[in-house]
C-alpha atoms as a PDB file:
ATOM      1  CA  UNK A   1      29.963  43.359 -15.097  1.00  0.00           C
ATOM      2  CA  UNK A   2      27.937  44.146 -12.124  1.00  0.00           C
ATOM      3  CA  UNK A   3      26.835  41.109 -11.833  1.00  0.00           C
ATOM      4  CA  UNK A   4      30.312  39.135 -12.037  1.00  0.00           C
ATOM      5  CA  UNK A   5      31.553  41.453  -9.189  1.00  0.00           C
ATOM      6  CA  UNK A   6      28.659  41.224  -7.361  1.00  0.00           C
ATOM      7  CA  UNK A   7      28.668  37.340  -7.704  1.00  0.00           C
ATOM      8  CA  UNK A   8      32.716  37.233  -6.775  1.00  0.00           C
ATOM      9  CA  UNK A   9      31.681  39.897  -3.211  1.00  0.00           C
ATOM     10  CA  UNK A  10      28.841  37.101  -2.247  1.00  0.00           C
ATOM     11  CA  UNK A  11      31.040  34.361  -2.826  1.00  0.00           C
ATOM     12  CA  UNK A  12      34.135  35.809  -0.983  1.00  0.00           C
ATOM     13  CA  UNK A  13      31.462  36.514   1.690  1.00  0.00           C
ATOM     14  CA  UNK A  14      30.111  32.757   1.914  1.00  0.00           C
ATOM     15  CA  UNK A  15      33.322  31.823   1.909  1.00  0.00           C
ATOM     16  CA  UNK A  16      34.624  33.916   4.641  1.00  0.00           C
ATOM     17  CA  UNK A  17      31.947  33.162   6.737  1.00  0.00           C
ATOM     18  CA  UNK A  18      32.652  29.261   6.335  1.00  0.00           C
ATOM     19  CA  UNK A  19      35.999  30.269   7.382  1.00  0.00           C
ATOM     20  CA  UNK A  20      35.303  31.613  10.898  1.00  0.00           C
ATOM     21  CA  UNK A  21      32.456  29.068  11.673  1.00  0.00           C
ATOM     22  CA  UNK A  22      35.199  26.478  10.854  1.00  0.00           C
ATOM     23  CA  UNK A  23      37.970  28.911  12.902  1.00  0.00           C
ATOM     24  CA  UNK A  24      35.177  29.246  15.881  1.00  0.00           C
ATOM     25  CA  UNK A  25      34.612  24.632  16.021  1.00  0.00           C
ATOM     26  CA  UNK A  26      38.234  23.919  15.945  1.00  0.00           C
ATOM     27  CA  UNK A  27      39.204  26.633  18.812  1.00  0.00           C
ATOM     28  CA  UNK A  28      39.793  24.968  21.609  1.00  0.00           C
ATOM     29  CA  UNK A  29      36.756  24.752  24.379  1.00  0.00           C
ATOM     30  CA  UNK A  30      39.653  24.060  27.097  1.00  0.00           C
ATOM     31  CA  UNK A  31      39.354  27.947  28.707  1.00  0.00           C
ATOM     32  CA  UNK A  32      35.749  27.517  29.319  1.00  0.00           C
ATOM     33  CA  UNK A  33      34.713  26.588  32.861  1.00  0.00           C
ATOM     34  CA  UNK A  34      33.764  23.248  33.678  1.00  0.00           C
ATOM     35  CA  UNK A  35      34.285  20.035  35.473  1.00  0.00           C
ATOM     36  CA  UNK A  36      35.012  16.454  35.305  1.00  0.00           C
ATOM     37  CA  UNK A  37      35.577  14.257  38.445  1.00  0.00           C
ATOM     38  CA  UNK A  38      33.322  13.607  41.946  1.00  0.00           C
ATOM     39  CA  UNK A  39      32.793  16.540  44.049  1.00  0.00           C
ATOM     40  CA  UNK A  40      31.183  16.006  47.810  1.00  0.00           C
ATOM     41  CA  UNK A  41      29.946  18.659  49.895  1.00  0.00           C
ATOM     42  CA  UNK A  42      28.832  17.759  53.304  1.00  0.00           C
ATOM     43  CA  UNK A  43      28.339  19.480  56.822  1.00  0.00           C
ATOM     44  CA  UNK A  44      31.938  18.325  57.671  1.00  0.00           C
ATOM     45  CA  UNK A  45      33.994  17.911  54.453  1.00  0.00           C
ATOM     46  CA  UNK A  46      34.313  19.035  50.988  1.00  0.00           C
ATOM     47  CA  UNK A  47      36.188  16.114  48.476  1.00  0.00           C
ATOM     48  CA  UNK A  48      37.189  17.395  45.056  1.00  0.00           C
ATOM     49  CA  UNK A  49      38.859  14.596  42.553  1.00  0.00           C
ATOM     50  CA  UNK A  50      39.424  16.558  39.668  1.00  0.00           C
ATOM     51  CA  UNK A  51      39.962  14.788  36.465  1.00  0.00           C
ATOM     52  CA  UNK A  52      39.851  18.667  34.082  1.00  0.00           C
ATOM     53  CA  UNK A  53      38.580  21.636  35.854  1.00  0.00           C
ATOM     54  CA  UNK A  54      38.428  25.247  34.927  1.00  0.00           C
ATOM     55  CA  UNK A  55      36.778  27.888  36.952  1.00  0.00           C
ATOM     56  CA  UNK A  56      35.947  28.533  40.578  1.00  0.00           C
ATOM     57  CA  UNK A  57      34.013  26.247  43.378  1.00  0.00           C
ATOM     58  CA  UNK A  58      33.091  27.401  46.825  1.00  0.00           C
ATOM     59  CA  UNK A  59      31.974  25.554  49.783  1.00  0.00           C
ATOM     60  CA  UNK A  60      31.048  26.623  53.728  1.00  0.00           C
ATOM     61  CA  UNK A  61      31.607  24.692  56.853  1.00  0.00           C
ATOM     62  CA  UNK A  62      29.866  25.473  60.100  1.00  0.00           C
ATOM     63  CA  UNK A  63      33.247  24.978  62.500  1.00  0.00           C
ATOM     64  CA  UNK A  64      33.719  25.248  66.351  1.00  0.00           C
ATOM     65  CA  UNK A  65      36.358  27.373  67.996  1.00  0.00           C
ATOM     66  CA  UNK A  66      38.715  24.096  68.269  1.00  0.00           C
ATOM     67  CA  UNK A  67      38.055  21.810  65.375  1.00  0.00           C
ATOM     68  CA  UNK A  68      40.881  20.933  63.448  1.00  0.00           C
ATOM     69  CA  UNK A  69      40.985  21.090  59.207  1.00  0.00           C
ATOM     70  CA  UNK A  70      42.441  18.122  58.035  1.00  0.00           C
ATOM     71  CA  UNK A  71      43.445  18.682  54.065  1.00  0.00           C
ATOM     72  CA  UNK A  72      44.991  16.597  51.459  1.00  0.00           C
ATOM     73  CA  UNK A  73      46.138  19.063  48.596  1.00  0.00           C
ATOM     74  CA  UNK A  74      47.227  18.235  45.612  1.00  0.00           C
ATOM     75  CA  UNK A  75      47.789  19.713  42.275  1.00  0.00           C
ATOM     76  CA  UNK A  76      48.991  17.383  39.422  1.00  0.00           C
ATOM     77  CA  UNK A  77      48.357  18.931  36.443  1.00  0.00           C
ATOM     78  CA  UNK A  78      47.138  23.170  35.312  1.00  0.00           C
ATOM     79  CA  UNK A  79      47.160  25.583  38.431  1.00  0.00           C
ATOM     80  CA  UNK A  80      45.017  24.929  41.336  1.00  0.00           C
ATOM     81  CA  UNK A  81      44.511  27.095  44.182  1.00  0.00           C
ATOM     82  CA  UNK A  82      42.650  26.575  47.353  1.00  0.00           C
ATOM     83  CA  UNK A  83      41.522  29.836  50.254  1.00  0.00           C
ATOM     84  CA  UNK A  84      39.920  28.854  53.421  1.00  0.00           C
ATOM     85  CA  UNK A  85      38.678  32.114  54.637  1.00  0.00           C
ATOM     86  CA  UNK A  86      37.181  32.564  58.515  1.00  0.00           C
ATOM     87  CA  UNK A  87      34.348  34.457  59.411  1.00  0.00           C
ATOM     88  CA  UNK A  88      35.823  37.922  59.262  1.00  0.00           C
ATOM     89  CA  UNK A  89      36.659  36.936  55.706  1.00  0.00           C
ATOM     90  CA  UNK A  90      40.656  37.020  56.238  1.00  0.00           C
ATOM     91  CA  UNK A  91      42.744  33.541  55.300  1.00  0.00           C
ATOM     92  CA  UNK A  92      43.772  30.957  57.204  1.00  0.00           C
ATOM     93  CA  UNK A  93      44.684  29.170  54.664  1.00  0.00           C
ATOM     94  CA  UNK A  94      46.401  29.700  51.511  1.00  0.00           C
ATOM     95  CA  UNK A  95      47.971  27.678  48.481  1.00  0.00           C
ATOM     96  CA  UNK A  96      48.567  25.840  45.517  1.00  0.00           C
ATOM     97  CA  UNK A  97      48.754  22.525  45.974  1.00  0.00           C
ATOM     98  CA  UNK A  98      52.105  21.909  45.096  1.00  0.00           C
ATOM     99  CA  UNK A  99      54.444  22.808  48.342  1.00  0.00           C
ATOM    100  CA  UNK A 100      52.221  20.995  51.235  1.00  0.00           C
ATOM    101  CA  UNK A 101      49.934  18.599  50.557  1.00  0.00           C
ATOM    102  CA  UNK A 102      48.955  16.898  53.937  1.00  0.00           C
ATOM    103  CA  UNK A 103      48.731  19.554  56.811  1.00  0.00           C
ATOM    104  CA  UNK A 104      46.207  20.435  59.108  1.00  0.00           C
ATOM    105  CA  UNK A 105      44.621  24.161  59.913  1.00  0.00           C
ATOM    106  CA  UNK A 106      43.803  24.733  63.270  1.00  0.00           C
ATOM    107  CA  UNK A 107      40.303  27.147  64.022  1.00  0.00           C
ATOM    108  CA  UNK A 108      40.860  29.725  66.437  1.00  0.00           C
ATOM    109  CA  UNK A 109      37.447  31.474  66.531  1.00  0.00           C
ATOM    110  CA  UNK A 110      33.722  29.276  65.806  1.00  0.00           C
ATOM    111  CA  UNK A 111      31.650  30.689  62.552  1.00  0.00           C
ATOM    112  CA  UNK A 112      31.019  29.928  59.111  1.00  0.00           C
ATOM    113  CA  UNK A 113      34.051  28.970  57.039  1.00  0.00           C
ATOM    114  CA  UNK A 114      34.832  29.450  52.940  1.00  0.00           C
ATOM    115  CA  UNK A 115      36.685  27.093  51.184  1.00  0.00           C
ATOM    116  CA  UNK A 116      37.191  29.140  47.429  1.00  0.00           C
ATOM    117  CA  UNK A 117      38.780  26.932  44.860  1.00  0.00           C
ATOM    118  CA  UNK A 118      40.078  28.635  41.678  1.00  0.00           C
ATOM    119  CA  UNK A 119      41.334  26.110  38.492  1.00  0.00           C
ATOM    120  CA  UNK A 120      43.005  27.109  35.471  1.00  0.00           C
ATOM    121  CA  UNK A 121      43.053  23.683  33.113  1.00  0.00           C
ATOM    122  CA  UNK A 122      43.407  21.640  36.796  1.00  0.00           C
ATOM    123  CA  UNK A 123      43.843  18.035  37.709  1.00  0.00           C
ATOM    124  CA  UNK A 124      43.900  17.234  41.253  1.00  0.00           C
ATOM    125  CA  UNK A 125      42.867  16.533  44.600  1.00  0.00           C
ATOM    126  CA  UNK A 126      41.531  18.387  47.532  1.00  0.00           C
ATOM    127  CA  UNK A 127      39.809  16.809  50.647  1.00  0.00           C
ATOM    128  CA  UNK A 128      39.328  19.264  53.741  1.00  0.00           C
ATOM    129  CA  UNK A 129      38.023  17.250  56.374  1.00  0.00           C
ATOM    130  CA  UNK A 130      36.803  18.153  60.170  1.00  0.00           C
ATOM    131  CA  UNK A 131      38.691  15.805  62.146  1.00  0.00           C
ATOM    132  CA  UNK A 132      42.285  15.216  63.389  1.00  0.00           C
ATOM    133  CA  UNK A 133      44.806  14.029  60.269  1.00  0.00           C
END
């Protein structure tokens, strides 16, 4: 009998273990980060066209007391969130996409700027672009 219960323990084993490799393929891969669309970063602009996007992008703009941000923000699908942070690392900017989503932001003091973009299952748009709307 030892060997019929020791047979029935490997088979409920095997079996088990084709369970949660089967459990583990059909999970969804939707919270891992990733994503699909163009993405430009240049000295003056940073153009997201997100088609699926999870996770976080950053990008830095070299910007003169002066210049003006212009920004098309959009979120159409997941949440989307968007920080432009100044020099001293406070915001001058931000949101989600959804109230604004043509608006300029005016810079007060010269230095390096931080866009920080944040998605959560995101389609969208963001352009920030130096240069009057």
């Amino acid at each position: 009998m030892k060997t019929r219960t020791s047979s029935s323990k490997a088979v409920g084993l095997a079996l088990l273990l084709l369970l949660l490799a089967g459990a583990a393929a059909i999970l969804p891969r939707s919270g891992r980060e990733g994503f699909d669309g163009s993405r430009v970063r240049n000295p003056d602009a940073y153009l997201l066209d997100m088609e699926r996007m999870n996770g976080t992008d950053l990008h830095s703009l070299a910007l003169q007391k002066g210049d003006v941000l212009s920004i098309h923000f959009e979120t159409q699908k997941g949440e989307l969130y968007m920080e432009i942070k100044a020099p001293d690392g406070t915001a001058v900017y931000r949101g989600n996409g959804r109230e604004a989503t043509d608006f300029a932001v005016n810079i007060r003091e010269s230095g390096v700027y931080t866009i920080v973009v944040e998605a959560r299952h995101a389609k969208g748009t963001i352009h920030v672009r130096l240069g009057e709307p």
